[in-house]
C-alpha atoms as a PDB file:
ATOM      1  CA  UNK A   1      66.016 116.495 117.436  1.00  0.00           C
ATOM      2  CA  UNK A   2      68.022 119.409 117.818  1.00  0.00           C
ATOM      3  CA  UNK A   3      69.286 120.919 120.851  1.00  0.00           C
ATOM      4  CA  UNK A   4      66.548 123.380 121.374  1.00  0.00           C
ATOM      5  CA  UNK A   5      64.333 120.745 120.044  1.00  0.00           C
ATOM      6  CA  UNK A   6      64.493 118.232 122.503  1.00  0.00           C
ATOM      7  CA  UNK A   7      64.847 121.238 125.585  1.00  0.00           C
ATOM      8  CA  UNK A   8      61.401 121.866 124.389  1.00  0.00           C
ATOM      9  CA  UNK A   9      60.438 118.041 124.472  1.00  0.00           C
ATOM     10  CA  UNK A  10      61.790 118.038 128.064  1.00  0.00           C
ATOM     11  CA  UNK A  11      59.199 120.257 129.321  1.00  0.00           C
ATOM     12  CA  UNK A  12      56.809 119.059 131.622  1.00  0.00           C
ATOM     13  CA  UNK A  13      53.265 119.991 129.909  1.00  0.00           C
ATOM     14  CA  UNK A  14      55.340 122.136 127.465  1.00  0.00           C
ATOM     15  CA  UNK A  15      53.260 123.270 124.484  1.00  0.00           C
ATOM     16  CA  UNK A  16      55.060 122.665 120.670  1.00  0.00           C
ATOM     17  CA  UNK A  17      53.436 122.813 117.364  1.00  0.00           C
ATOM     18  CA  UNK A  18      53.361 119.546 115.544  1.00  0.00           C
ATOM     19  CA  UNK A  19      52.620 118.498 111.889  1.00  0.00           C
ATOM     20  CA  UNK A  20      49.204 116.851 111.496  1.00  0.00           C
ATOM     21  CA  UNK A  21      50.572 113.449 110.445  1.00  0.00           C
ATOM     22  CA  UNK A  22      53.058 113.441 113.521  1.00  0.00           C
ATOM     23  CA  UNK A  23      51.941 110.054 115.674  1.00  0.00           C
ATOM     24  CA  UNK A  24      52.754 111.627 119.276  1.00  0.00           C
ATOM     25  CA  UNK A  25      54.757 113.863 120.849  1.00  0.00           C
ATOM     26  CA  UNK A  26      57.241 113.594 123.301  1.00  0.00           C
ATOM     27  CA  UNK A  27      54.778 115.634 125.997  1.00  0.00           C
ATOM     28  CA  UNK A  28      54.077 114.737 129.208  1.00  0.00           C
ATOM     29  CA  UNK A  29      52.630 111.635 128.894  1.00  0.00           C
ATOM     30  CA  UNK A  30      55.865 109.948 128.226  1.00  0.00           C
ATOM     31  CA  UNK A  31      57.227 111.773 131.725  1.00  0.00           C
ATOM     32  CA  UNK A  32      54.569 110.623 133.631  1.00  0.00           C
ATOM     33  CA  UNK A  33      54.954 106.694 132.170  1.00  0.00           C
ATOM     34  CA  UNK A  34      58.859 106.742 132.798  1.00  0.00           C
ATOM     35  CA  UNK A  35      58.671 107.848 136.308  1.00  0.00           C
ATOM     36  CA  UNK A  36      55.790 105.481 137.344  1.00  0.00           C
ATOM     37  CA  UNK A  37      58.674 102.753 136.441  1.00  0.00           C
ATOM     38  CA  UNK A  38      62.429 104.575 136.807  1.00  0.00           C
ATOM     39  CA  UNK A  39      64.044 107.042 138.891  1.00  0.00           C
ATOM     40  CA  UNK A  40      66.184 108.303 135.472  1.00  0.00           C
ATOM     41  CA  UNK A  41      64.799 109.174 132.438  1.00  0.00           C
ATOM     42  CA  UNK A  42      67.316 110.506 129.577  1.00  0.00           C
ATOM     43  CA  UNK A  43      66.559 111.250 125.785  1.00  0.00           C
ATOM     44  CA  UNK A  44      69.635 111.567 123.527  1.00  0.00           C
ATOM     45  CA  UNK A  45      68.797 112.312 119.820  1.00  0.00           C
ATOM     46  CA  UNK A  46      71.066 112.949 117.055  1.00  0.00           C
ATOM     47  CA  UNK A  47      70.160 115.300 114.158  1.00  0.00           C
ATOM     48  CA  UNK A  48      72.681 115.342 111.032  1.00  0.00           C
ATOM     49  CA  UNK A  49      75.551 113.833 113.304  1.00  0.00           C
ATOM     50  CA  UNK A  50      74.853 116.168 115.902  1.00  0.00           C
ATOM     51  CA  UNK A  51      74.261 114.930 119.471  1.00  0.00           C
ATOM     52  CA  UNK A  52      71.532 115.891 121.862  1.00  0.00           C
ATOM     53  CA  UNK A  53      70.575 114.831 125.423  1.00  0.00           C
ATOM     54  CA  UNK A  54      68.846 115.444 127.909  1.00  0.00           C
ATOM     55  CA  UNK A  55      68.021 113.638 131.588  1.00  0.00           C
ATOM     56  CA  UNK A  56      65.240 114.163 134.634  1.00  0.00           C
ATOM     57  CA  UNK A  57      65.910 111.864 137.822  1.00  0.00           C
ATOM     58  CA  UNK A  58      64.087 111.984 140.627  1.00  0.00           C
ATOM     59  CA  UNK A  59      66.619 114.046 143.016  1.00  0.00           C
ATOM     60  CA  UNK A  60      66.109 116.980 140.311  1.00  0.00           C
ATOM     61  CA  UNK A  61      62.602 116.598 140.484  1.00  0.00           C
ATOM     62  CA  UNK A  62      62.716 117.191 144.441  1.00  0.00           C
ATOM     63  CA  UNK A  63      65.201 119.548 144.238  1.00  0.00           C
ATOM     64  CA  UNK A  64      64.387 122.444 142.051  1.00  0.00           C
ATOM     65  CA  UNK A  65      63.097 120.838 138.957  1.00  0.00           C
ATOM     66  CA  UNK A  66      65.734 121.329 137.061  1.00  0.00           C
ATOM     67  CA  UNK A  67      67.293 118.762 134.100  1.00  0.00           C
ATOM     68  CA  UNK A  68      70.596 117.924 133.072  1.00  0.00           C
ATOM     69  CA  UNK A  69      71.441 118.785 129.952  1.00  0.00           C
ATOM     70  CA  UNK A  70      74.395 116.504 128.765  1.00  0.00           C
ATOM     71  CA  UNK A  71      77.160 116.684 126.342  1.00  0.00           C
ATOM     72  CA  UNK A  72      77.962 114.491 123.697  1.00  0.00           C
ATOM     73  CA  UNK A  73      80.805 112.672 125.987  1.00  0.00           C
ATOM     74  CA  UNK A  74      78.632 112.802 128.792  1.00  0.00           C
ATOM     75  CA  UNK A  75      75.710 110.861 126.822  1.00  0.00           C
ATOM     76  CA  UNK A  76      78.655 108.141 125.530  1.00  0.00           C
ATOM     77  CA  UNK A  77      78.775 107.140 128.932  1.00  0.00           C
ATOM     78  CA  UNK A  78      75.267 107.202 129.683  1.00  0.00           C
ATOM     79  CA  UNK A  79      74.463 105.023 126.624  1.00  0.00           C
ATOM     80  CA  UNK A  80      77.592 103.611 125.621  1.00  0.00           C
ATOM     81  CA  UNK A  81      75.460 100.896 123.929  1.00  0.00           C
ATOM     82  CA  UNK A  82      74.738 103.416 121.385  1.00  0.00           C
ATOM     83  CA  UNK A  83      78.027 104.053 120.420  1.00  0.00           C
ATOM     84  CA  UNK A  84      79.013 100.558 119.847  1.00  0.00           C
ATOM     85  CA  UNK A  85      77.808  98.239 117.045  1.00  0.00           C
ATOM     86  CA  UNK A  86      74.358  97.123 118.051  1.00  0.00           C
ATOM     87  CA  UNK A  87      71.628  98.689 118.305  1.00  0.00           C
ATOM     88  CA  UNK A  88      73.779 101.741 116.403  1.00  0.00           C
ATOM     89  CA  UNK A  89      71.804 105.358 117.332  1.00  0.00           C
ATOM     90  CA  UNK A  90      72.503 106.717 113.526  1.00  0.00           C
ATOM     91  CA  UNK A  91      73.108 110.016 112.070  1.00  0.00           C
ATOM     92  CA  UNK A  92      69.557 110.630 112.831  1.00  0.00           C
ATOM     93  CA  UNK A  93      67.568 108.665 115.565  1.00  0.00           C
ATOM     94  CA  UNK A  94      66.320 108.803 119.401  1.00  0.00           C
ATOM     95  CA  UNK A  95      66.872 106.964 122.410  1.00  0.00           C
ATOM     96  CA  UNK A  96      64.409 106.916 125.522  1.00  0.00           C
ATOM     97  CA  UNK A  97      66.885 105.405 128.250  1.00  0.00           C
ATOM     98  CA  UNK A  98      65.228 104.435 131.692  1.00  0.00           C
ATOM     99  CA  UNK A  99      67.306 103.696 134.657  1.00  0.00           C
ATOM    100  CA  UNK A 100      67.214 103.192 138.045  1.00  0.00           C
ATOM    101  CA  UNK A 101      64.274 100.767 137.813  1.00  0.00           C
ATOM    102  CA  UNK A 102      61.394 100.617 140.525  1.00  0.00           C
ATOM    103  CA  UNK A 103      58.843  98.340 139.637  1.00  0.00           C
ATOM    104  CA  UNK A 104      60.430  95.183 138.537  1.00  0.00           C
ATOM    105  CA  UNK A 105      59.456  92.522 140.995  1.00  0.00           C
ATOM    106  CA  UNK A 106      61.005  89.226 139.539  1.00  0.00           C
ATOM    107  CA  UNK A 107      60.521  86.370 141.358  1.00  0.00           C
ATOM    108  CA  UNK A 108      62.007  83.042 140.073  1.00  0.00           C
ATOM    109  CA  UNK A 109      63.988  82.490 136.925  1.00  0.00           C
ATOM    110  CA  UNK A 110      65.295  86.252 135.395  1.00  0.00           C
ATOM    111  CA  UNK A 111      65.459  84.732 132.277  1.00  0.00           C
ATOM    112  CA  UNK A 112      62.148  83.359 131.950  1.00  0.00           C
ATOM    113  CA  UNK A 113      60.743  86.502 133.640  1.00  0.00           C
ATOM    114  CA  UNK A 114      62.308  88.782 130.475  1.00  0.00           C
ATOM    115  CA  UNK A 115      61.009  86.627 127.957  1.00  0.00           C
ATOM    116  CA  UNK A 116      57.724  86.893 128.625  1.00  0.00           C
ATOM    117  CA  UNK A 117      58.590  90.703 128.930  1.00  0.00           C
ATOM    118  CA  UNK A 118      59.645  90.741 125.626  1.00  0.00           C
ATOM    119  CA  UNK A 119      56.450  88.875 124.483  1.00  0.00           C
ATOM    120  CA  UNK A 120      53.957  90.794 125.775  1.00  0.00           C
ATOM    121  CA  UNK A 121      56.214  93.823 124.831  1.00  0.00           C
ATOM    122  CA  UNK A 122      56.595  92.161 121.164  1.00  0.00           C
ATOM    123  CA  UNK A 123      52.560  91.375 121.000  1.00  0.00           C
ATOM    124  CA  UNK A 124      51.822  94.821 122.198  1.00  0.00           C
ATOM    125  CA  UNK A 125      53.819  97.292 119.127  1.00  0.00           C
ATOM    126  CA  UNK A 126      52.639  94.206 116.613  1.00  0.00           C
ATOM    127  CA  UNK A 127      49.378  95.337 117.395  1.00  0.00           C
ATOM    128  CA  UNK A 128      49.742  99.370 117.503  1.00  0.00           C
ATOM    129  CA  UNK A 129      51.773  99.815 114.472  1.00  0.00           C
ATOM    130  CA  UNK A 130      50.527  96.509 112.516  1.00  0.00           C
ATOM    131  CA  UNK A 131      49.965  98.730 109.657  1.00  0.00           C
ATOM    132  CA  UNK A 132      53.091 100.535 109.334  1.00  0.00           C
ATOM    133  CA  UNK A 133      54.797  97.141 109.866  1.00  0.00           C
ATOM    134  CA  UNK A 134      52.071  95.060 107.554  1.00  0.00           C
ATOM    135  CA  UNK A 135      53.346  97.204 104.509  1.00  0.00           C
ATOM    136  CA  UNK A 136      56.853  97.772 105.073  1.00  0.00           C
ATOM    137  CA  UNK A 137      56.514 101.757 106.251  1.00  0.00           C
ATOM    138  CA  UNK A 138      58.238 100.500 109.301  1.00  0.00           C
ATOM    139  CA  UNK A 139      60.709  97.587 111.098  1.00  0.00           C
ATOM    140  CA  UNK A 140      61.233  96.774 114.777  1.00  0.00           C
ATOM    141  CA  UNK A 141      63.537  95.079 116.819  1.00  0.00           C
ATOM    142  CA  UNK A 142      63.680  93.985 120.350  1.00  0.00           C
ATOM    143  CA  UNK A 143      66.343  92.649 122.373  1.00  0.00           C
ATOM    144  CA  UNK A 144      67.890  92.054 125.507  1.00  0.00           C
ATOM    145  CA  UNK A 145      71.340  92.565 126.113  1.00  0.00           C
ATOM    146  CA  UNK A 146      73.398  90.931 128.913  1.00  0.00           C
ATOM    147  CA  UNK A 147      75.215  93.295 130.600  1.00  0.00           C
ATOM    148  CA  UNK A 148      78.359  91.096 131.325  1.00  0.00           C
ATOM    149  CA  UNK A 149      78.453  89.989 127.772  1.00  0.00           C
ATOM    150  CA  UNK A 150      77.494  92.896 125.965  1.00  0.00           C
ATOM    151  CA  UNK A 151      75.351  90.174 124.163  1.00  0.00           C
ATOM    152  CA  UNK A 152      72.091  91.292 122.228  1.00  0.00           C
ATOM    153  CA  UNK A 153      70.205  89.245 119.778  1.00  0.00           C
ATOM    154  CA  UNK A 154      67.667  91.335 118.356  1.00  0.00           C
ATOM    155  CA  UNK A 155      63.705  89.710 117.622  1.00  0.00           C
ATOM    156  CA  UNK A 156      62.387  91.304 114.334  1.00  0.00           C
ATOM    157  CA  UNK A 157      58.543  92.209 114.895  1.00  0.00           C
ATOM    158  CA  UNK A 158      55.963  91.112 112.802  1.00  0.00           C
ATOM    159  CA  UNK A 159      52.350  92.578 112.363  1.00  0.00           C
ATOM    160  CA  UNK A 160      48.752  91.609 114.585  1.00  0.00           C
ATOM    161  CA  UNK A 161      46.495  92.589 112.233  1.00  0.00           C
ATOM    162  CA  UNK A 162      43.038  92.901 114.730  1.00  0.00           C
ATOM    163  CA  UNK A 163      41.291  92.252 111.107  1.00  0.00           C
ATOM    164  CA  UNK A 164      43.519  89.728 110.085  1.00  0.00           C
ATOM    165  CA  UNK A 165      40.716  87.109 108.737  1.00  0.00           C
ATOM    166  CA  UNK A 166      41.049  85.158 105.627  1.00  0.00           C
ATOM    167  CA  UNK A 167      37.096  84.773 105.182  1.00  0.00           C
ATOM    168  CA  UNK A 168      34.469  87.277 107.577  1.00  0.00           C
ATOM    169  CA  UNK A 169      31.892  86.182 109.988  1.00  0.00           C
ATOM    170  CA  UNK A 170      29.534  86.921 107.147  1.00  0.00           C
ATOM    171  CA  UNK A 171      29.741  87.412 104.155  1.00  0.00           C
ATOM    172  CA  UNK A 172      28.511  90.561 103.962  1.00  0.00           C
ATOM    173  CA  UNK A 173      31.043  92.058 106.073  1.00  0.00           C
ATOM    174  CA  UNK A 174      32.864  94.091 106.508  1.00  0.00           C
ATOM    175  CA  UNK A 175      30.575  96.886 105.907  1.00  0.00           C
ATOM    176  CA  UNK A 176      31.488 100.788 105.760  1.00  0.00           C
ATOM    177  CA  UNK A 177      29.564 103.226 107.721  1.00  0.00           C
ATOM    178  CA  UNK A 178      30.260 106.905 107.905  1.00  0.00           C
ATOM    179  CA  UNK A 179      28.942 109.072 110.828  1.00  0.00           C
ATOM    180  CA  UNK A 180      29.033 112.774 111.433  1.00  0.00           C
ATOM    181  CA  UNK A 181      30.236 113.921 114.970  1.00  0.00           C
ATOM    182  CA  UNK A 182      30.054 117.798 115.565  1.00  0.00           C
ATOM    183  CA  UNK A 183      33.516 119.519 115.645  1.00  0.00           C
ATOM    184  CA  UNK A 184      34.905 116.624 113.731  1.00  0.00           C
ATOM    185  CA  UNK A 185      33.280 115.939 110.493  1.00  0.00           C
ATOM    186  CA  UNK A 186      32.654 112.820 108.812  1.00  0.00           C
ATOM    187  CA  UNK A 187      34.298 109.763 109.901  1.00  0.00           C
ATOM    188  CA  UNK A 188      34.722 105.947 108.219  1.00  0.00           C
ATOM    189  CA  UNK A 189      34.065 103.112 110.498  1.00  0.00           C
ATOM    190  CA  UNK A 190      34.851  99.654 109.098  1.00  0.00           C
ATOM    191  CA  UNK A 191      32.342  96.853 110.393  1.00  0.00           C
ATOM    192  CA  UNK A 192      34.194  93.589 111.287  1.00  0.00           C
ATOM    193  CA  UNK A 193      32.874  90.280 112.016  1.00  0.00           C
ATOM    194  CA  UNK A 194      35.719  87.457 113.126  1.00  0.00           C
ATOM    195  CA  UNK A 195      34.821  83.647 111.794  1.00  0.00           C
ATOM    196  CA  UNK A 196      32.884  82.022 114.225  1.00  0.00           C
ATOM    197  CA  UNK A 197      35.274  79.961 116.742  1.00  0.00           C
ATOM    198  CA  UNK A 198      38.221  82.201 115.832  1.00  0.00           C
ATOM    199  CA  UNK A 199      40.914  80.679 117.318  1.00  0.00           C
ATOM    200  CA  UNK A 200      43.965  83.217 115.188  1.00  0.00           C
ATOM    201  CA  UNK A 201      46.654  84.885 117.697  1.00  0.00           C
ATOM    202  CA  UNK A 202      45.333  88.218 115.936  1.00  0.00           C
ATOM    203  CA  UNK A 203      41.901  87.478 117.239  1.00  0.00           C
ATOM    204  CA  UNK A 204      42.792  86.703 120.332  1.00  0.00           C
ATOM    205  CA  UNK A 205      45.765  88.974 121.114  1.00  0.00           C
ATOM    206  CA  UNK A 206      47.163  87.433 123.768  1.00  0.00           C
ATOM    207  CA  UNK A 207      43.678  86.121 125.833  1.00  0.00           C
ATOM    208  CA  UNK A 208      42.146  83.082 126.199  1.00  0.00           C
ATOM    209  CA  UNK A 209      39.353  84.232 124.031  1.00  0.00           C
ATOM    210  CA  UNK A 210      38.692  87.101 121.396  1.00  0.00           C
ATOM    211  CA  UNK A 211      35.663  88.685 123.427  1.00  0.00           C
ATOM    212  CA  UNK A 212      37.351  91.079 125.647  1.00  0.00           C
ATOM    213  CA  UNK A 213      38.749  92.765 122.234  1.00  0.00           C
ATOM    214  CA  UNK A 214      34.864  93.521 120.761  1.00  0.00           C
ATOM    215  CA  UNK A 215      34.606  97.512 120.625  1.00  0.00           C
ATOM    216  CA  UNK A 216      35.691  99.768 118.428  1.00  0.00           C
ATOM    217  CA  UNK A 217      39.583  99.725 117.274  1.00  0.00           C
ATOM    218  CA  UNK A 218      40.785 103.655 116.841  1.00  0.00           C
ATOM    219  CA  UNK A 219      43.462 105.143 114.524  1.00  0.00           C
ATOM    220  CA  UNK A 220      45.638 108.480 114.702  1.00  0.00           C
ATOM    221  CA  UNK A 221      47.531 108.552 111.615  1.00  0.00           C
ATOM    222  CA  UNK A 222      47.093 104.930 111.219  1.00  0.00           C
ATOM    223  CA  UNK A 223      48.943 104.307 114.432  1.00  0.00           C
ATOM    224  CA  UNK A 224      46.282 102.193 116.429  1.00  0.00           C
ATOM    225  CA  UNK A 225      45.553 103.763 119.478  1.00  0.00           C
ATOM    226  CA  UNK A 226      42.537 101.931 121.327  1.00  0.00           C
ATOM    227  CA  UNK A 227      42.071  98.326 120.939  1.00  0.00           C
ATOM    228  CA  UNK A 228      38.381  97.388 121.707  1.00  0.00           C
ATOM    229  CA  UNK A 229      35.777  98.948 124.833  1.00  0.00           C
ATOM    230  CA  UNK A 230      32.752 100.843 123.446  1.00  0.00           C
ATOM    231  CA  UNK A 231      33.456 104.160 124.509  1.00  0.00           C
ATOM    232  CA  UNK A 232      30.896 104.371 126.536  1.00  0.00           C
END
């Protein structure tokens, strides 16, 4: 983003215009999120090898509301990560930095405690973007870096396809329905019925069983962005 770009992103419960194949926004939701787990929130993008940034904290908040705009030193030393060799922000690319954590209560081994972060984290954006990931529209990486060691080992994502069967339930699923809702237009659902006894890690997502993810399964662009309920 560009500097007036991501001032505009910044907003709380700003209003931008956004093309229709966009998967979110940088609104308010994202606000919201960070500060129900981090005092600091900072965005630095770069556009064409220009820098951006940008930073709420908490103390602002109270104050007067007002955000820090940084420059491109300033963001060096807020993310010097960034501007070493890995992960490497690009000539274009965006970093959402949260500091100042408040809601991690480990107990026990650290280590242990941020590997199962980084599974349920790694499970979780296997599932929403399984089909940018399943065809090759999109990789992800995860690590955790040491902050003595500077040490980061980065875990390449693969896909949880929720409809990820080799053979259906039945075999004459799955079925195509369209329905009509008023000020939408037509819509395609896609029937699925999992094997009976189903025991895949796409069918069961990270439960004990595949029941609590019946319900429908609803895309935006193809980003998935409810996984099971009935809407009701």
């Amino acid at each position: 983003m560009t500097d007036e770009g991501l001032r505009a992103a910044m907003r709380f419960a700003g209003s931008n215009d956004h093309d229709a194949g966009d998967l979110g926004t940088y609104g308010l939701g994202l606000k919201t999120a960070s500060f129900s787990q981090c005092d600091s929130l900072t965005v630095i993008s770069r556009k064409n090898g220009a820098t951006s940034a940008c930073r709420w904290t908490k103390e602002g908040i109270g104050a007067d509301w007002s955000c820090e705009v940084l420059d491109p030193e300033q963001a060096s030393r807020v993310y010097p990560l960034g501007y070493s060799r890995v992960p490497r922000l690009n000539a274009t690319g965006t970093v959402v930095l949260w500091q100042r954590l408040n809601r991690l209560d480990v107990e026990g081994d650290v280590d242990e405690f941020v590997s199962e972060e980084l599974s349920r984290l790694e499970l979780q954006l296997g599932l929403i973007f399984h089909r940018f990931l399943g065809d090759g529209r999109l990789n992800i990486s995860l690590a955790a870096r040491d902050v003595d060691s500077a040490l980061a080992f980065p875990r390449k994502l693969r896909a949880h396809d929720p409809f990820g069967y080799a053979h259906a339930g039945r075999k004459d699923y799955p079925k195509t329905f369209t329905a009509t809702v008023p000020g939408v237009g037509s819509l395609r659902l896609d029937a699925h019925i999992w094997p009976a006894g189903a025991s895949d890690p796409n069918f069961r997502l990270g439960r004990r069983t595949g029941t609590h993810g019946q319900g429908f399964y609803v895309y935006r662009n193809d980003r998935l962005v409810q996984t099971g309920g009935w809407l009701g």
